[in-house]
N, C-alpha and C. Protein backbone atom coordinates (compact mmCIF):
# COMPACT_ATOMS: atom_id res chain seq x y z
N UNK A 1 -66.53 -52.15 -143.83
CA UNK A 1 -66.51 -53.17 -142.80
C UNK A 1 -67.50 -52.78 -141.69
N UNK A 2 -68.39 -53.72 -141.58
CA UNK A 2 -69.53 -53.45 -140.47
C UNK A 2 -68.77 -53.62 -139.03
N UNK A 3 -69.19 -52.63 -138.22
CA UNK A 3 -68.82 -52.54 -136.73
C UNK A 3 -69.80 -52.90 -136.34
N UNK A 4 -69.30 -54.09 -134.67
CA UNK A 4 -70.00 -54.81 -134.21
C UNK A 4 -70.02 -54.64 -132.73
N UNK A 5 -70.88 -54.14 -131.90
CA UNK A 5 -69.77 -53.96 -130.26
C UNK A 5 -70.37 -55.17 -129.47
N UNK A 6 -69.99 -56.02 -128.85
CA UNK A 6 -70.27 -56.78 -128.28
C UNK A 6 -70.16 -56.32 -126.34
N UNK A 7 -71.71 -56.96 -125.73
CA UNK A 7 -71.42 -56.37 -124.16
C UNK A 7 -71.36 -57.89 -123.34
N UNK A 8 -71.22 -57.77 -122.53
CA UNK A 8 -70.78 -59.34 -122.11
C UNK A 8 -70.11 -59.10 -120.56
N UNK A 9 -70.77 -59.31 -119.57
CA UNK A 9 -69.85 -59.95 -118.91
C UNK A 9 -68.55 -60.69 -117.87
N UNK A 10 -68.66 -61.76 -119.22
CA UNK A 10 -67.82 -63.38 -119.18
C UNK A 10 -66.56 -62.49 -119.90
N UNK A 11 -65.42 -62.66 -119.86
CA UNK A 11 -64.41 -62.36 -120.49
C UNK A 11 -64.31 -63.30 -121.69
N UNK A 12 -64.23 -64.25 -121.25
CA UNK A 12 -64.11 -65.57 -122.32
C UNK A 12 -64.68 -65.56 -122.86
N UNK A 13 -66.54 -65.21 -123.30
CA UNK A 13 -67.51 -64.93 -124.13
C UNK A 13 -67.11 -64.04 -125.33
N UNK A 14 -66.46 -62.68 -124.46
CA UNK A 14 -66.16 -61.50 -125.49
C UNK A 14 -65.18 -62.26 -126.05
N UNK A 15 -63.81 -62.42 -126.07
CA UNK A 15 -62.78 -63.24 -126.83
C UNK A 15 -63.01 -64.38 -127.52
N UNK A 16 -63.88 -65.37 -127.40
CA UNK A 16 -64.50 -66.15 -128.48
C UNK A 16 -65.20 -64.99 -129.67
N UNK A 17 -66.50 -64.42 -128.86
CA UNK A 17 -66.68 -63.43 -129.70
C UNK A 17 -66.29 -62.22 -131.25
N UNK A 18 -65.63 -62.03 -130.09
CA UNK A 18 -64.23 -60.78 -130.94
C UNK A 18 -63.50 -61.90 -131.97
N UNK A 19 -63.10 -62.73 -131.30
CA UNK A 19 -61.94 -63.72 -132.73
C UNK A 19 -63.07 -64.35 -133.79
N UNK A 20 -64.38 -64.79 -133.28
CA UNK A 20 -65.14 -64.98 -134.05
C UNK A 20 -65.41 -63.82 -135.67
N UNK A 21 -66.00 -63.19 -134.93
CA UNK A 21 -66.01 -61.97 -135.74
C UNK A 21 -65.50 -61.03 -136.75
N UNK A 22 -64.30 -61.26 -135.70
CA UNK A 22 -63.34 -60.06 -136.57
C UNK A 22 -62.74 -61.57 -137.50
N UNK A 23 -62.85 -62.67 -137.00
CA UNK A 23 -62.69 -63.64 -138.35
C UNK A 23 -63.57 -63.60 -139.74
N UNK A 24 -64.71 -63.32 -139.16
CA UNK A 24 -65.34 -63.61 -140.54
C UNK A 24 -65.61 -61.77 -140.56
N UNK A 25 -64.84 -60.89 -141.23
CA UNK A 25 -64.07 -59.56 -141.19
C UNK A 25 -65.52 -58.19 -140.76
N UNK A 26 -65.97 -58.63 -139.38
CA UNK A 26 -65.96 -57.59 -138.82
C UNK A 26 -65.14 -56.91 -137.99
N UNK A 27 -65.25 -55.52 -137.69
CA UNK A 27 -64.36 -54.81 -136.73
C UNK A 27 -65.36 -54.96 -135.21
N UNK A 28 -64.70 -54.95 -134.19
CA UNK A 28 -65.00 -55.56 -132.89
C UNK A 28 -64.80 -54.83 -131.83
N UNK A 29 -65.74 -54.08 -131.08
CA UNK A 29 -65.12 -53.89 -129.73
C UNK A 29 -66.13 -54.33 -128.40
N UNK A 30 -65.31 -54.52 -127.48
CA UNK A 30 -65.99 -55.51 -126.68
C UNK A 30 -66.13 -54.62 -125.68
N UNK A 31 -67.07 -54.68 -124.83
CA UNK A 31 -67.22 -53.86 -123.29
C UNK A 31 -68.28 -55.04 -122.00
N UNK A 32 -67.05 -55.00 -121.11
CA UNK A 32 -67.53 -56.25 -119.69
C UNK A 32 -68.97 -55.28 -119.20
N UNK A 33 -68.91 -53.93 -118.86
CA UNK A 33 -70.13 -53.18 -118.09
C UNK A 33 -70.43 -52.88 -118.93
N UNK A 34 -72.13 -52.81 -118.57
CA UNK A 34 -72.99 -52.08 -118.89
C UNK A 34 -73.25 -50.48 -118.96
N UNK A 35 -72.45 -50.55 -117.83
CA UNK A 35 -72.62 -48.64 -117.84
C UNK A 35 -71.92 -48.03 -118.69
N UNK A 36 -70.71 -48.59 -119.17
CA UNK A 36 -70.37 -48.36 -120.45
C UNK A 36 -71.05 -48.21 -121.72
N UNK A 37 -71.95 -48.68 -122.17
CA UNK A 37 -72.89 -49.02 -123.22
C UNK A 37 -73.02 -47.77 -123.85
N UNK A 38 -73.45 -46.65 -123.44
CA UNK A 38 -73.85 -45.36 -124.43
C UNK A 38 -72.13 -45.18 -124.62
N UNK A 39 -71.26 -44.57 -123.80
CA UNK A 39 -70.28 -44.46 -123.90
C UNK A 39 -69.52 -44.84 -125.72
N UNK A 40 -69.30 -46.17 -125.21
CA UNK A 40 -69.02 -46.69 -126.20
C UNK A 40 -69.95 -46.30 -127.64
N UNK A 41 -70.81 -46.58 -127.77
CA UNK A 41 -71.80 -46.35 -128.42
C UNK A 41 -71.28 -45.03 -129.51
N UNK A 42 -71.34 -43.79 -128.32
CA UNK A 42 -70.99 -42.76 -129.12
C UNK A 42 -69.32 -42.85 -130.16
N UNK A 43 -68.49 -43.40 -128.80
CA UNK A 43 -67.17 -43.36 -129.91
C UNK A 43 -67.00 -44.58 -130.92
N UNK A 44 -67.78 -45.89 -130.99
CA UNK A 44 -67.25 -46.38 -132.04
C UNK A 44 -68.39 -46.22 -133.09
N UNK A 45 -69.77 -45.90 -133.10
CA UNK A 45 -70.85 -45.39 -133.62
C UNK A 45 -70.73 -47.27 -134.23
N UNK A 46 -71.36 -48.45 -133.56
CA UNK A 46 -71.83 -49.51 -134.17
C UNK A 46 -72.85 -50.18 -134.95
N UNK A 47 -72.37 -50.58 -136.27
CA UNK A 47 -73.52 -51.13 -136.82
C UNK A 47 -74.91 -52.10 -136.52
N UNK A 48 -74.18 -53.08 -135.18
CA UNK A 48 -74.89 -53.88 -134.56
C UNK A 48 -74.56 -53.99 -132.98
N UNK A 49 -75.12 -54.41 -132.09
CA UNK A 49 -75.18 -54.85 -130.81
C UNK A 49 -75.43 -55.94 -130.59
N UNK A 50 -74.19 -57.07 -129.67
CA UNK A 50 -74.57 -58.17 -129.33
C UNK A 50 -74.69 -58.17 -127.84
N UNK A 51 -75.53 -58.28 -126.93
CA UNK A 51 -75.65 -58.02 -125.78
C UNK A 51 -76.24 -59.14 -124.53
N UNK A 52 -75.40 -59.63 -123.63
CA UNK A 52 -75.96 -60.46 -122.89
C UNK A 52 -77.28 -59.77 -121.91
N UNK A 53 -77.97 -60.61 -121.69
CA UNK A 53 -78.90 -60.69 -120.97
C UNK A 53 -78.67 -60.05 -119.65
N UNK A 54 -77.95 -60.95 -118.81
CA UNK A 54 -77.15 -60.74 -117.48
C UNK A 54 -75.94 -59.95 -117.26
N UNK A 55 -75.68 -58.77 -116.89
CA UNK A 55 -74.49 -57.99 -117.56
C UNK A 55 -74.54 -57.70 -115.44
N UNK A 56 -73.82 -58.16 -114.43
CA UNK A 56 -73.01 -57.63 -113.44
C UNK A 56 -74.30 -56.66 -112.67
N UNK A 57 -75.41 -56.76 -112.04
CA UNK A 57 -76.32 -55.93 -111.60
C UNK A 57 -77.67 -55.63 -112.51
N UNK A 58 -77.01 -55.51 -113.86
CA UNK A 58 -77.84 -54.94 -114.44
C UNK A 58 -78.65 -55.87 -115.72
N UNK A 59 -79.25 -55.55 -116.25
CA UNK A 59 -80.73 -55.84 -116.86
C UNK A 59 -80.38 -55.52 -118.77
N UNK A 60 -79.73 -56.18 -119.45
CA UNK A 60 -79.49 -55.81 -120.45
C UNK A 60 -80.95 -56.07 -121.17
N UNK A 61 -81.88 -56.80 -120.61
CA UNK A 61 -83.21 -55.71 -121.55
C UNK A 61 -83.56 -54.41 -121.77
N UNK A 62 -83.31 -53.96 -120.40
CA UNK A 62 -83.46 -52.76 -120.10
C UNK A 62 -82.56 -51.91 -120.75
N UNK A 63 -81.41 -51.85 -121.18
CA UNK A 63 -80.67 -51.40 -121.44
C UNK A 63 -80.97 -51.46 -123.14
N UNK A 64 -81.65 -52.30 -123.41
CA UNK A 64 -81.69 -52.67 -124.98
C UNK A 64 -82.92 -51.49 -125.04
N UNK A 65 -83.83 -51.27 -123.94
CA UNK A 65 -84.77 -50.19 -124.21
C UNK A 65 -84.82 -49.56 -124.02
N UNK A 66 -83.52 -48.58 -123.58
CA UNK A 66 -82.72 -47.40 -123.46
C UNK A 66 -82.32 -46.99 -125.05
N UNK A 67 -81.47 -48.77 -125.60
CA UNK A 67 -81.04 -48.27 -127.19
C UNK A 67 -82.14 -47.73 -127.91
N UNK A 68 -83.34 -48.53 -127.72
CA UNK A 68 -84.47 -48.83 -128.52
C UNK A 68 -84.94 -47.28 -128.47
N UNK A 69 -85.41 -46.92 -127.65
CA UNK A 69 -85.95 -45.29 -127.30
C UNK A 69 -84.78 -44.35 -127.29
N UNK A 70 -84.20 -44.19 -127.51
CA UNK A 70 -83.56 -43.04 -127.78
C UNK A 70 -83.02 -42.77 -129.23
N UNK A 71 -83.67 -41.36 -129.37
CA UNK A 71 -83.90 -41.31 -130.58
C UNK A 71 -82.30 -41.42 -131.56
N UNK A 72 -81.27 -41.17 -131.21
CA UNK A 72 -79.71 -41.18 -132.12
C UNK A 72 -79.58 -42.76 -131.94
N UNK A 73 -79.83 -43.77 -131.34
CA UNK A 73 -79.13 -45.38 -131.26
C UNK A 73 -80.19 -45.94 -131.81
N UNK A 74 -81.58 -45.70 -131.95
CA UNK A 74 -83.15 -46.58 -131.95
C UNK A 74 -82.90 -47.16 -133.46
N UNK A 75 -82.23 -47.16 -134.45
CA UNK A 75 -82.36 -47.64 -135.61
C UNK A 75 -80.53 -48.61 -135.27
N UNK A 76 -80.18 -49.23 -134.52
CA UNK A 76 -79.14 -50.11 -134.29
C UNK A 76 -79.51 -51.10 -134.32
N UNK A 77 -79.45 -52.43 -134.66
CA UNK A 77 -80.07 -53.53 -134.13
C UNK A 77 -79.24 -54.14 -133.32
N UNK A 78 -80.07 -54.74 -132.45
CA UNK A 78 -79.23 -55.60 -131.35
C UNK A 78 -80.27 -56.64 -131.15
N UNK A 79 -79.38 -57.51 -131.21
CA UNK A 79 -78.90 -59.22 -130.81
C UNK A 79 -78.97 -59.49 -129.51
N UNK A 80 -80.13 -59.82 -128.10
CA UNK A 80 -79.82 -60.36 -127.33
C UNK A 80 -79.04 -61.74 -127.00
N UNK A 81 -78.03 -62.10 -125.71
CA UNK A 81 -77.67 -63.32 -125.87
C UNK A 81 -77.89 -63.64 -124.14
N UNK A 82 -78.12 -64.94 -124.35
CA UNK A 82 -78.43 -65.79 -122.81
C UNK A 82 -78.64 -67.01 -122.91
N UNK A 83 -78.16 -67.66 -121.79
CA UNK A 83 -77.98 -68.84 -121.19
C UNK A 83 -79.21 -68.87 -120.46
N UNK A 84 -80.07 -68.37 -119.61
CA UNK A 84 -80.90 -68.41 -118.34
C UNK A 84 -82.34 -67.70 -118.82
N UNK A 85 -82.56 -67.18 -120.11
CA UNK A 85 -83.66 -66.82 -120.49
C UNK A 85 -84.08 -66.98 -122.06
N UNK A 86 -85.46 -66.90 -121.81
CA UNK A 86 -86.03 -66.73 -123.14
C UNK A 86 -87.03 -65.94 -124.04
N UNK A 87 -86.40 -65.13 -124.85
CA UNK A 87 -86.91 -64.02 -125.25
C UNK A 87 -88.03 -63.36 -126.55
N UNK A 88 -88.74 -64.85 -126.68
CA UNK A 88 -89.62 -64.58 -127.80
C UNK A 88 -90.46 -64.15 -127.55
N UNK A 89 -91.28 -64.37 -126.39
CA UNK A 89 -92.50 -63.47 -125.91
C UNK A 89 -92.21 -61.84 -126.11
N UNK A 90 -90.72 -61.42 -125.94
CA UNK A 90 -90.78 -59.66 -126.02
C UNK A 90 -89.95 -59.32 -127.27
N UNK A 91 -89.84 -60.12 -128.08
CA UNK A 91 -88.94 -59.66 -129.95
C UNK A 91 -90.06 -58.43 -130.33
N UNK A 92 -91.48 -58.92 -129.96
CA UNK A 92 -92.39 -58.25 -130.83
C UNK A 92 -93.11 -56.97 -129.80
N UNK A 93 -92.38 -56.35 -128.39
CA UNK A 93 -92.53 -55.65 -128.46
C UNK A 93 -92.12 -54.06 -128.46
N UNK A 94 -92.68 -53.42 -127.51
CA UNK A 94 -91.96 -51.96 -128.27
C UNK A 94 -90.58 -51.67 -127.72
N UNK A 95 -89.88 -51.15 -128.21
CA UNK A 95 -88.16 -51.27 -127.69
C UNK A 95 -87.58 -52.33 -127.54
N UNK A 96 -88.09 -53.52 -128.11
CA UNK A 96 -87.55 -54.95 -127.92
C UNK A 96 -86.09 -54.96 -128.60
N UNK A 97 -85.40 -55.99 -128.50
CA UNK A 97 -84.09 -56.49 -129.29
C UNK A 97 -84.97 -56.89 -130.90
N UNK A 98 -84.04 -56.86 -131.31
CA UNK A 98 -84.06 -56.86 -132.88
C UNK A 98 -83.90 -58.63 -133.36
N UNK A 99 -83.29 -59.13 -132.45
CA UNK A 99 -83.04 -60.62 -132.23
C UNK A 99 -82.55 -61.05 -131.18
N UNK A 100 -82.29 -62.71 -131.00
CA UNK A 100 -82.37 -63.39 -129.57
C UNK A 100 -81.39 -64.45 -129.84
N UNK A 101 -80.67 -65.10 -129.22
CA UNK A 101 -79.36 -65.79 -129.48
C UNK A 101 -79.32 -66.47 -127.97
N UNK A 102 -80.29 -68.17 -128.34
CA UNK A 102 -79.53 -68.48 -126.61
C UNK A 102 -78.12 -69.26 -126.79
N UNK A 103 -77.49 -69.08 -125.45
CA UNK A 103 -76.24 -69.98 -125.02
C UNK A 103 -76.56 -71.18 -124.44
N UNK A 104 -75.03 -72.10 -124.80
CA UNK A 104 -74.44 -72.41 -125.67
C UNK A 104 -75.02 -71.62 -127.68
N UNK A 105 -74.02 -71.04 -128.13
CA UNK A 105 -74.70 -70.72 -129.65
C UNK A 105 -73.91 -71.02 -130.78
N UNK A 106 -74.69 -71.39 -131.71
CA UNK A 106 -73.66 -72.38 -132.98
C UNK A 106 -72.84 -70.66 -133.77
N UNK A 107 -71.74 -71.15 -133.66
CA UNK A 107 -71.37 -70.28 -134.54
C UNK A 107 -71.99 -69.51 -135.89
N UNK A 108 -72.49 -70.49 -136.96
CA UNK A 108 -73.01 -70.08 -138.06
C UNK A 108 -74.45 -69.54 -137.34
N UNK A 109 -75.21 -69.90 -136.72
CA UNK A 109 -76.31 -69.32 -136.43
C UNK A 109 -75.82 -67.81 -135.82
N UNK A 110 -75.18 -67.61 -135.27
CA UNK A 110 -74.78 -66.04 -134.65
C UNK A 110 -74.31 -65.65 -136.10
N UNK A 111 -73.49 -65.62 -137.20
CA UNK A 111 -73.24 -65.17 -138.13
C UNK A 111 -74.49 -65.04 -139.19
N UNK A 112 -75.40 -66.12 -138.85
CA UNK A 112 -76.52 -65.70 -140.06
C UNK A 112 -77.49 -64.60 -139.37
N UNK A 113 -77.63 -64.66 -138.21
CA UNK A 113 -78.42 -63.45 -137.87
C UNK A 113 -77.71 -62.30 -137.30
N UNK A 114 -76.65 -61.77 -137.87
CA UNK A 114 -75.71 -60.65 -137.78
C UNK A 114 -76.18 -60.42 -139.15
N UNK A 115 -75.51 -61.31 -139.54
CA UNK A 115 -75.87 -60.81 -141.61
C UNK A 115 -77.45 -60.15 -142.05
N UNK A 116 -78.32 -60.93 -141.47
CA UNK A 116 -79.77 -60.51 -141.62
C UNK A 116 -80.32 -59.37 -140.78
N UNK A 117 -79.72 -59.07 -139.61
CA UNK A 117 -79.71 -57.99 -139.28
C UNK A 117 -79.28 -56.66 -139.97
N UNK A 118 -77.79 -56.75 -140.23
CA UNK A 118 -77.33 -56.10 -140.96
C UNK A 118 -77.35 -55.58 -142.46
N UNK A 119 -78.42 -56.95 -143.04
CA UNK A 119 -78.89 -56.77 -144.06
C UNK A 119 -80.10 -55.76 -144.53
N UNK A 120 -80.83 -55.94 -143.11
CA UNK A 120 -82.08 -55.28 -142.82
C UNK A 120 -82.29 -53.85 -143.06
């Protein structure tokens, strides 16, 4: 079963999220801060990252190029998600997210690019 950690936040985001997910049978853990992020990281060791944009102060690009460069997380893929931006100009560059997910997002579209990620 692929582990998925989702950062977020919206409370209500992660819990759509999480029931999403762990519906179609991933395992799930959710974290509201950012500063949490390695944390977590180390104890649930996740297959993927879904990560908002806007995380409470902080800069979840930035944070995606923290995952990206460091050498134990840099092979994770992560899934940016946002309402207020748009992220194709930086997919292709260095430490970028692995993929981009804006809000409002169709369910099956967040599940096909988990799968293709994960497929990857």
């Amino acid at each position: 079963m692929s582990r998925i950690l989702a950062v977020d936040d919206d409370q209500g985001i992660l819990e759509v999220l999480q029931f999403i997910l762990e519906d179609s049978g991933y395992e799930v853990k959710t974290i509201s801060d950012g500063h949490q992020l390695f944390d977590a990281i180390r104890e649930g060791q996740p297959d993927l990252i879904l990560m908002d944009i806007m995380l409470n102060g902080l800069d979840g690009r930035d944070l995606c190029k923290h995952v990206k460069s460091n050498d134990t997380t840099h092979d994770i893929p992560v899934i940016m998600i946002s309402a207020s931006h748009s992220l194709g100009d930086v997919l292709h560059q260095e430490n970028a997210p692995d993929d981009f997910l804006a809000k409002p997002f169709d369910i099956n579209v967040l599940l096909s690019k988990i799968e293709r990620q994960l497929a990857a």
